[in-house]
N, C-alpha and C. Protein backbone atom coordinates (compact mmCIF):
# COMPACT_ATOMS: atom_id res chain seq x y z
N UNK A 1 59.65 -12.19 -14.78
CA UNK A 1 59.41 -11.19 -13.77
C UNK A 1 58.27 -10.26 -14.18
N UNK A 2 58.20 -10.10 -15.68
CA UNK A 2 57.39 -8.73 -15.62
C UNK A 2 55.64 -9.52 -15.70
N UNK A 3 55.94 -11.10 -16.19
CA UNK A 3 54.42 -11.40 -15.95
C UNK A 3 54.01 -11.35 -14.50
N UNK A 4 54.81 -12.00 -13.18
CA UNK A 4 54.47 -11.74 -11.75
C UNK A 4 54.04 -10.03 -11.69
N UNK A 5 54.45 -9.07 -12.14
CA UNK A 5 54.11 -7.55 -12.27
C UNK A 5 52.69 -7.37 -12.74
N UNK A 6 52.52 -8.20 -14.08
CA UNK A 6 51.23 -7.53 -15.05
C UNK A 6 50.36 -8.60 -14.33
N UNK A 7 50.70 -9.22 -13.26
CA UNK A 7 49.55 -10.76 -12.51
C UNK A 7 48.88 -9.52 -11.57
N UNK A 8 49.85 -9.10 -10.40
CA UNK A 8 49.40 -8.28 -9.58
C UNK A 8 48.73 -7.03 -10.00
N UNK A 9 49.26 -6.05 -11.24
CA UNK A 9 48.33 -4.83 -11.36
C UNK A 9 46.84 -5.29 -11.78
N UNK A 10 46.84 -6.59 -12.83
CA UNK A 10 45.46 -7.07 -12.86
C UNK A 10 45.07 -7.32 -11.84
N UNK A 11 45.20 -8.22 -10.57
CA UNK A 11 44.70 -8.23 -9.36
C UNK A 11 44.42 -6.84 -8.40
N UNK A 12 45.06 -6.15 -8.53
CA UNK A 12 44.91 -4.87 -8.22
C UNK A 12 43.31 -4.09 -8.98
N UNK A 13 43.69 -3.86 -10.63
CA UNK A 13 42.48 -3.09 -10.91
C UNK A 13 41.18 -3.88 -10.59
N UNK A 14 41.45 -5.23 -10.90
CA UNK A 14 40.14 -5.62 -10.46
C UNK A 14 39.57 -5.83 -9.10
N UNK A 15 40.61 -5.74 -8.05
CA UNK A 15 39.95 -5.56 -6.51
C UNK A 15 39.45 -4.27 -6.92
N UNK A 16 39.58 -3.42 -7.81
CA UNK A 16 38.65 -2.02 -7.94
C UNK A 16 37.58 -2.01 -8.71
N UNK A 17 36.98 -2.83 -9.86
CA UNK A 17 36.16 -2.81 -9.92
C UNK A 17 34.91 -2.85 -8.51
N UNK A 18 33.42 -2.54 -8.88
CA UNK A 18 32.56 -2.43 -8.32
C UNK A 18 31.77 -4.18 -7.87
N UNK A 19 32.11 -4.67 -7.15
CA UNK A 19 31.03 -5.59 -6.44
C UNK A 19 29.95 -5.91 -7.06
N UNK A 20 29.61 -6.63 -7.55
CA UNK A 20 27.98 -7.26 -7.91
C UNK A 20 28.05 -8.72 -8.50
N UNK A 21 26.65 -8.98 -8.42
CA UNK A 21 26.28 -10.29 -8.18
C UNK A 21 26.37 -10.38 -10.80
N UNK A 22 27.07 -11.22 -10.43
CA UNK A 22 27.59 -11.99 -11.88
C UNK A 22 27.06 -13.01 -12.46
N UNK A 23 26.23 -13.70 -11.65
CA UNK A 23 25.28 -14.89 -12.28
C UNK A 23 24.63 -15.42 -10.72
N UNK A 24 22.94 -15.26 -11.28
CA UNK A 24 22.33 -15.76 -10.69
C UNK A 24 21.23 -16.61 -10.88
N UNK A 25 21.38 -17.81 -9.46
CA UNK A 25 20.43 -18.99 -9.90
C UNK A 25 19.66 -19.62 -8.60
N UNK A 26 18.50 -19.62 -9.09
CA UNK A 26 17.36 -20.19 -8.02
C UNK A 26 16.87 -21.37 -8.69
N UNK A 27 16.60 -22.12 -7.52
CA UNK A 27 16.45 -23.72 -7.65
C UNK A 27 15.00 -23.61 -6.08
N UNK A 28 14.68 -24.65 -6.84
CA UNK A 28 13.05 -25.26 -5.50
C UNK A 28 13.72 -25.77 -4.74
N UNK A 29 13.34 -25.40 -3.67
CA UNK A 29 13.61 -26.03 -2.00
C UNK A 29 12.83 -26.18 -1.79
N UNK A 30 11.42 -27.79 -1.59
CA UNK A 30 10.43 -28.19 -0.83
C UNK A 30 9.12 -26.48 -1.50
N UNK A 31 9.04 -25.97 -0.13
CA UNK A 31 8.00 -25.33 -0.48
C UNK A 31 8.50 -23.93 -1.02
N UNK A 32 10.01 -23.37 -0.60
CA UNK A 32 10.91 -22.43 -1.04
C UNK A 32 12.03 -22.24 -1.74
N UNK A 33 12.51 -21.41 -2.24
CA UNK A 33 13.46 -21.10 -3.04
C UNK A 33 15.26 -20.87 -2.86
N UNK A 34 15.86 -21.59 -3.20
CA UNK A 34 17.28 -21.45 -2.97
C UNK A 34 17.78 -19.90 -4.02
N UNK A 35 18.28 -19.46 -3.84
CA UNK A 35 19.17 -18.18 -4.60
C UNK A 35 20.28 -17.81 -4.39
N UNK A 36 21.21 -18.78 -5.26
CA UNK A 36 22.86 -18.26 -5.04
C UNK A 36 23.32 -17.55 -6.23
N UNK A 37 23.86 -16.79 -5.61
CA UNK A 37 24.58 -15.48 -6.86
C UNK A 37 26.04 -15.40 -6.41
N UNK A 38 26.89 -15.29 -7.55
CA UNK A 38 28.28 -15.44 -7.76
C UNK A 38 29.05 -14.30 -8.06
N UNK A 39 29.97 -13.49 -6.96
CA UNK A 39 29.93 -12.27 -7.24
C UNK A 39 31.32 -12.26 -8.66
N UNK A 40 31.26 -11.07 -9.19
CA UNK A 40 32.16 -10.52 -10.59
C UNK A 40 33.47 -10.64 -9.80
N UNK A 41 33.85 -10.17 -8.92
CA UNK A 41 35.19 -10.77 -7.98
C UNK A 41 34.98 -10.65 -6.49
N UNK A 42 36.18 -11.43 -6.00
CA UNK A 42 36.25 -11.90 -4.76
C UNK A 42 35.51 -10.80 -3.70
N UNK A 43 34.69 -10.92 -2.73
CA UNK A 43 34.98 -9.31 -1.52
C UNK A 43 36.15 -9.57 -0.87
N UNK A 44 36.44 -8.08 -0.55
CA UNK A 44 37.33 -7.78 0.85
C UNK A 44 36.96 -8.41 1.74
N UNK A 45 37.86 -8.22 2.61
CA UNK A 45 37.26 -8.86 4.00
C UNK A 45 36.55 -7.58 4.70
N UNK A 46 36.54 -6.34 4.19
CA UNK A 46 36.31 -5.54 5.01
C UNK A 46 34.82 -5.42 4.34
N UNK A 47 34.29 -5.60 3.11
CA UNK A 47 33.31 -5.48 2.18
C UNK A 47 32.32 -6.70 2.77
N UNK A 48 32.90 -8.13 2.94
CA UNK A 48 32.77 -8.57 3.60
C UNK A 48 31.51 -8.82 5.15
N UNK A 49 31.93 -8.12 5.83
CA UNK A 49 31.77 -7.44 7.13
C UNK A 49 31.22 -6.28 7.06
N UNK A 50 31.09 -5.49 6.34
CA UNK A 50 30.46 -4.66 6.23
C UNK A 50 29.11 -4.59 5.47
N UNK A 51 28.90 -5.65 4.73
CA UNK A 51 27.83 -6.59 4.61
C UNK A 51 26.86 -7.61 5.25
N UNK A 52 27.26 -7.98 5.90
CA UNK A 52 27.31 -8.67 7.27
C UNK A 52 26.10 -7.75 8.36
N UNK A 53 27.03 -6.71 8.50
CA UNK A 53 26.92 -5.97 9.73
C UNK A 53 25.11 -4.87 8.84
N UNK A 54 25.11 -4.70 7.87
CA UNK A 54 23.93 -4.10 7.60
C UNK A 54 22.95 -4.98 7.20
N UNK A 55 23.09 -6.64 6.63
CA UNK A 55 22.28 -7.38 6.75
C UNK A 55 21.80 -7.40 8.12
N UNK A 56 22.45 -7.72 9.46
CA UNK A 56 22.36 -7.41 10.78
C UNK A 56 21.63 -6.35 11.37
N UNK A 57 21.54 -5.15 10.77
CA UNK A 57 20.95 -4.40 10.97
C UNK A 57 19.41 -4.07 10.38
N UNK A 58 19.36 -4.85 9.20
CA UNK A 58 18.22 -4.26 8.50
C UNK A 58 18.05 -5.72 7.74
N UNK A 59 17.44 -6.70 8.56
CA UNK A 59 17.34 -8.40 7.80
C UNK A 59 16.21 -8.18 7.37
N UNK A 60 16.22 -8.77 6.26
CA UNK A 60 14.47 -8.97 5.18
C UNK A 60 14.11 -9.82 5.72
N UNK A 61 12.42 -9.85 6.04
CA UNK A 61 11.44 -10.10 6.50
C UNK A 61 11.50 -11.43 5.53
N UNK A 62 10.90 -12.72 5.64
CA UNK A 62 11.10 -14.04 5.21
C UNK A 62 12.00 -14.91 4.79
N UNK A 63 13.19 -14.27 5.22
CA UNK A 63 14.47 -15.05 4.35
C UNK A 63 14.84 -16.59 5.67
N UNK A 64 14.80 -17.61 4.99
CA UNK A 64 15.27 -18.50 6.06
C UNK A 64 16.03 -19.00 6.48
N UNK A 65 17.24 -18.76 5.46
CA UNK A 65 18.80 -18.73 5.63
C UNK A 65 19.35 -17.74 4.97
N UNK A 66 20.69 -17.66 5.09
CA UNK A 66 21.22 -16.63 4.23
C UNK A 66 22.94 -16.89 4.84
N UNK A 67 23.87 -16.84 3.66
CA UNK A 67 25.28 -17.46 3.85
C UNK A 67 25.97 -16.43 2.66
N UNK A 68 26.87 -15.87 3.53
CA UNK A 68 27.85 -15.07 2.69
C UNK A 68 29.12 -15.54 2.70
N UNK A 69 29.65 -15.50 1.65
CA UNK A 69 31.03 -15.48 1.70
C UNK A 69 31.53 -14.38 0.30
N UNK A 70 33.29 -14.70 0.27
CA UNK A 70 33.89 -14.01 -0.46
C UNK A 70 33.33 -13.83 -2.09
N UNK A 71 33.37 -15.49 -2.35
CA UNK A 71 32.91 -15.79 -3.80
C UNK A 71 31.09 -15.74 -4.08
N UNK A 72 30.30 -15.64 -3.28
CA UNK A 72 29.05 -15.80 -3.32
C UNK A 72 28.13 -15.85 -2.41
N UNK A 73 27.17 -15.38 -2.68
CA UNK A 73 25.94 -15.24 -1.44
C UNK A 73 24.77 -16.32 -1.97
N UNK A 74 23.85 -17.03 -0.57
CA UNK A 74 23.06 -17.71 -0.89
C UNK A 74 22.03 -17.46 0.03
N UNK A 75 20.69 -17.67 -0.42
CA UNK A 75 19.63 -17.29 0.80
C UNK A 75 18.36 -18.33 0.40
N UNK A 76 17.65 -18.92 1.32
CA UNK A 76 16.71 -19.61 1.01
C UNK A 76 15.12 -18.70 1.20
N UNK A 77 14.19 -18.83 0.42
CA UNK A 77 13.36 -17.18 0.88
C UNK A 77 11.99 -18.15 0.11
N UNK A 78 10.77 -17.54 0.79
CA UNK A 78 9.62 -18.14 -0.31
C UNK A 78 9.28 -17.46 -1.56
N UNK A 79 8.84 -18.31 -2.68
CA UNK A 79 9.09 -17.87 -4.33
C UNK A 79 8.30 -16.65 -4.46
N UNK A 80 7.85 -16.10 -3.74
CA UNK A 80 7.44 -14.44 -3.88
C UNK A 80 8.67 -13.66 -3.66
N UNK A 81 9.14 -13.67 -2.67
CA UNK A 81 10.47 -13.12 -2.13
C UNK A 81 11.85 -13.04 -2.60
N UNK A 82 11.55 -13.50 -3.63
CA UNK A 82 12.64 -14.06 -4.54
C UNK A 82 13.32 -12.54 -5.09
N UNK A 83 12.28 -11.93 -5.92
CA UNK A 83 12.86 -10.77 -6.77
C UNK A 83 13.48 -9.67 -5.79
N UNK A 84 12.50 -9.67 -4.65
CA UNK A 84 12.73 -8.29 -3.75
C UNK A 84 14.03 -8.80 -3.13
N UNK A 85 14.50 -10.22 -2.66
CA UNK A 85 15.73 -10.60 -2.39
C UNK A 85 16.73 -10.06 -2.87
N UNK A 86 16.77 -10.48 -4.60
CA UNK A 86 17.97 -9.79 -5.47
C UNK A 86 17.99 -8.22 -5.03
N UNK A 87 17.01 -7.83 -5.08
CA UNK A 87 17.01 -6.32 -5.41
C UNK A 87 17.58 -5.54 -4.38
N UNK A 88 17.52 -6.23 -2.47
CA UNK A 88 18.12 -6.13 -1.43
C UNK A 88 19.55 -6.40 -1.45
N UNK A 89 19.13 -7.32 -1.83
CA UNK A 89 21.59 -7.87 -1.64
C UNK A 89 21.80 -6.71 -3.06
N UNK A 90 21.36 -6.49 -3.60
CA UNK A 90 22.02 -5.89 -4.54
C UNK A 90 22.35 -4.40 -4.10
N UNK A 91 21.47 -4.06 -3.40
CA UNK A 91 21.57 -2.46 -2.58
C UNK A 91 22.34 -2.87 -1.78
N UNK A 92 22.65 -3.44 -0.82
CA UNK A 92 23.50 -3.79 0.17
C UNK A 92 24.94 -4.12 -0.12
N UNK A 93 25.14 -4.79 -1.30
CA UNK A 93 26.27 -5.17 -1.86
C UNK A 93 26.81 -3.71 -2.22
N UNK A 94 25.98 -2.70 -3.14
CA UNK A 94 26.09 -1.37 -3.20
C UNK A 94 27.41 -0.63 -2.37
N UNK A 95 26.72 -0.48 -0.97
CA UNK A 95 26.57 0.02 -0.46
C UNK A 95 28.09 -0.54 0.64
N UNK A 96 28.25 -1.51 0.58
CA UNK A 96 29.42 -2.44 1.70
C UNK A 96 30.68 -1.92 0.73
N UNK A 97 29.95 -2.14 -0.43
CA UNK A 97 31.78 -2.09 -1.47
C UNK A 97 31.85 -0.62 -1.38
N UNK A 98 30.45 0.49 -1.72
CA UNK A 98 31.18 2.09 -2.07
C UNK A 98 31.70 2.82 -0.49
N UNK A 99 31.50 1.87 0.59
CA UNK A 99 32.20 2.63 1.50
C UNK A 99 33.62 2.55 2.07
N UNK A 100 34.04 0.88 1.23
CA UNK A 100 35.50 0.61 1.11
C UNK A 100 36.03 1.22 0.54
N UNK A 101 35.69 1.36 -0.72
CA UNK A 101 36.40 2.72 -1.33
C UNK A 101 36.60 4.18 -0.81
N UNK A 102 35.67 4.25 -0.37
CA UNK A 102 35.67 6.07 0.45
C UNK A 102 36.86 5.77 1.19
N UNK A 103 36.75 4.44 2.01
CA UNK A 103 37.96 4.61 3.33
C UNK A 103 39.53 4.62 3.20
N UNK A 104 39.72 3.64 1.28
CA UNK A 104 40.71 3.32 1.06
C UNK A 104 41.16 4.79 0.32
């Protein structure tokens, strides 16, 4: 019983850690660049969506795909675009997780 206990408070503190990208890797696509990054833990669904919704609002200029999910984000972008990519999802990622917290 008390390991089902010490399973969930670990699942617990770490839905509190902070959001960010945990390993990242770009590979050649033809004339552009693949970039999938693997986040440190799962998102919310609300982190999620709220990611989503400001990519939606404010999309970087050359990206030619772009696929989110819980465990990882991926975007195809040309090999200039590459760094300013990270540096975007990384503000954005920021920014989706510190307002889940405010709400929770």
């Amino acid at each position: 019983m008390s390991l089902a206990v010490c399973d969930i408070v670990r699942d617990v503190r770490k839905g509190r850690l902070p959001a960010k990208i945990e390993t990242k890797s770009v590979f050649d696509v033809n004339t552009s660049r693949l970039g999938i990054g693997v986040f440190n833990r799962p998102l919310l669904d609300a982190e999620c969506r709220k990611f989503r919704r400001a990519w939606e609002m404010d999309p970087l200029p050359g990206f030619e795909e772009f696929e989110l999910d819980k465990e990882r984000i991926s975007f195809v972008v040309p090999p200039e675009n590459v760094p300013v990519a990270w540096k975007s999802i990384d503000r954005m990622l920021a920014a989706a997780t510190e307002d889940v917290k405010k709400a929770s």
